[in-house]
Protein backbone atom coordinates (compact mmCIF):
# COMPACT_ATOMS: atom_id res chain seq x y z
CA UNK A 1 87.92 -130.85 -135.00
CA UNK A 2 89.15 -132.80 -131.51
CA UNK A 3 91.04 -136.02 -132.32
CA UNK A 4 88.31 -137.91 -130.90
CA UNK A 5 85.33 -136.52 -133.13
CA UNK A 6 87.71 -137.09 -136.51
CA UNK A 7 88.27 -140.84 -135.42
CA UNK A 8 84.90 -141.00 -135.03
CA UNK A 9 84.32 -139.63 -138.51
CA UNK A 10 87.55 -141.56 -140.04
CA UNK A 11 85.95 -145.61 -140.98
CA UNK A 12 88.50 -148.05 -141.38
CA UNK A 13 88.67 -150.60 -144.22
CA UNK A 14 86.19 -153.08 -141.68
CA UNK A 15 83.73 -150.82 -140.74
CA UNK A 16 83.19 -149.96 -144.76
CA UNK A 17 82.14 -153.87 -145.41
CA UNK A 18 80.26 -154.01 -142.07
CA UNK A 19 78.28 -151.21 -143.24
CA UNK A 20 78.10 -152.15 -146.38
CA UNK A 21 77.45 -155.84 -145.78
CA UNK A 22 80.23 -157.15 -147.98
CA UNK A 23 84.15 -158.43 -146.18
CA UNK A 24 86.85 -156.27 -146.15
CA UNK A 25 88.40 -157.67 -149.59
CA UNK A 26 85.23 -156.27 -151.87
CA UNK A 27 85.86 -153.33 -149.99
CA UNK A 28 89.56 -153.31 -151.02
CA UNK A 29 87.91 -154.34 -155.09
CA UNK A 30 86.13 -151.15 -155.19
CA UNK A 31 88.94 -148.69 -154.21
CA UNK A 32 91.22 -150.36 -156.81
CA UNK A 33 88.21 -150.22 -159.24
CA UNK A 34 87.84 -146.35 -158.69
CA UNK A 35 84.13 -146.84 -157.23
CA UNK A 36 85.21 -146.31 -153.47
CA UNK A 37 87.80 -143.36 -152.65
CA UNK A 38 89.29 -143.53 -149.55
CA UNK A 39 91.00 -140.79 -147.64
CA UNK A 40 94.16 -142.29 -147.08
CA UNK A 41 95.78 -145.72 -147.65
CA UNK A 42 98.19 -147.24 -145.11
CA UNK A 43 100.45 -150.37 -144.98
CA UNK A 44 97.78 -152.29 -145.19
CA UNK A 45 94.40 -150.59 -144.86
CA UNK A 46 92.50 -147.78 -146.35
CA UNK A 47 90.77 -144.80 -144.21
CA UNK A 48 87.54 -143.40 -145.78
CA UNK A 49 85.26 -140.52 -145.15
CA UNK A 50 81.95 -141.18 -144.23
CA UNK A 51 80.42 -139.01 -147.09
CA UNK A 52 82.97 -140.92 -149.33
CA UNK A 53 80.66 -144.31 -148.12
CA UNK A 54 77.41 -142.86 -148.58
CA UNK A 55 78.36 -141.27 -152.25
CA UNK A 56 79.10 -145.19 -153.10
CA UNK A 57 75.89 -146.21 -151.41
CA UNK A 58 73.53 -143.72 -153.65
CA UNK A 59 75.56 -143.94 -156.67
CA UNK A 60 74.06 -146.04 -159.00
CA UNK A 61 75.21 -149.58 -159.29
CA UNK A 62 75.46 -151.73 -162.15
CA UNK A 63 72.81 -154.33 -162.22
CA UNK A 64 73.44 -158.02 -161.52
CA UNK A 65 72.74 -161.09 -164.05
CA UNK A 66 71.32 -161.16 -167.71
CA UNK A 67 69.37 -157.95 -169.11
CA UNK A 68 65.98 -158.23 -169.56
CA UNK A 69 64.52 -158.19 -172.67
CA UNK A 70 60.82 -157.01 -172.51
């Protein structure tokens, strides 16, 4: 693959949450929960995959607030 078609495919730590809609530091709570893998880590970012993202976004999530009794 050219450089320029794997940068394209690489997402940096910042275009996770912007895609996600959440800021960089949730992004950073998920990978050290073991929800979100990324490809690499740096210095001071992570590089993910963009299948890695959308495996996060259909996995199922845990649900927010108190359970419903019905």
């Amino acid at each position: 693959m050219p450089e320029t078609e794997l940068s394209q495919a690489i997402l940096t730590t910042e275009q996770v949450a912007a895609r996600l809609g959440v800021k960089a530091s949730r992004v950073r709570q998920l990978v050290g929960q073991g929800r979100l893998t990324p490809l690499a880590t740096g210095l001071r970012a992570h590089l993910f995959s963009p299948e890695a993202v959308e495996a996060f976004e259909q996995a199922d999530k845990p649900r927010r607030g108190r359970p419903h009794n019905h």
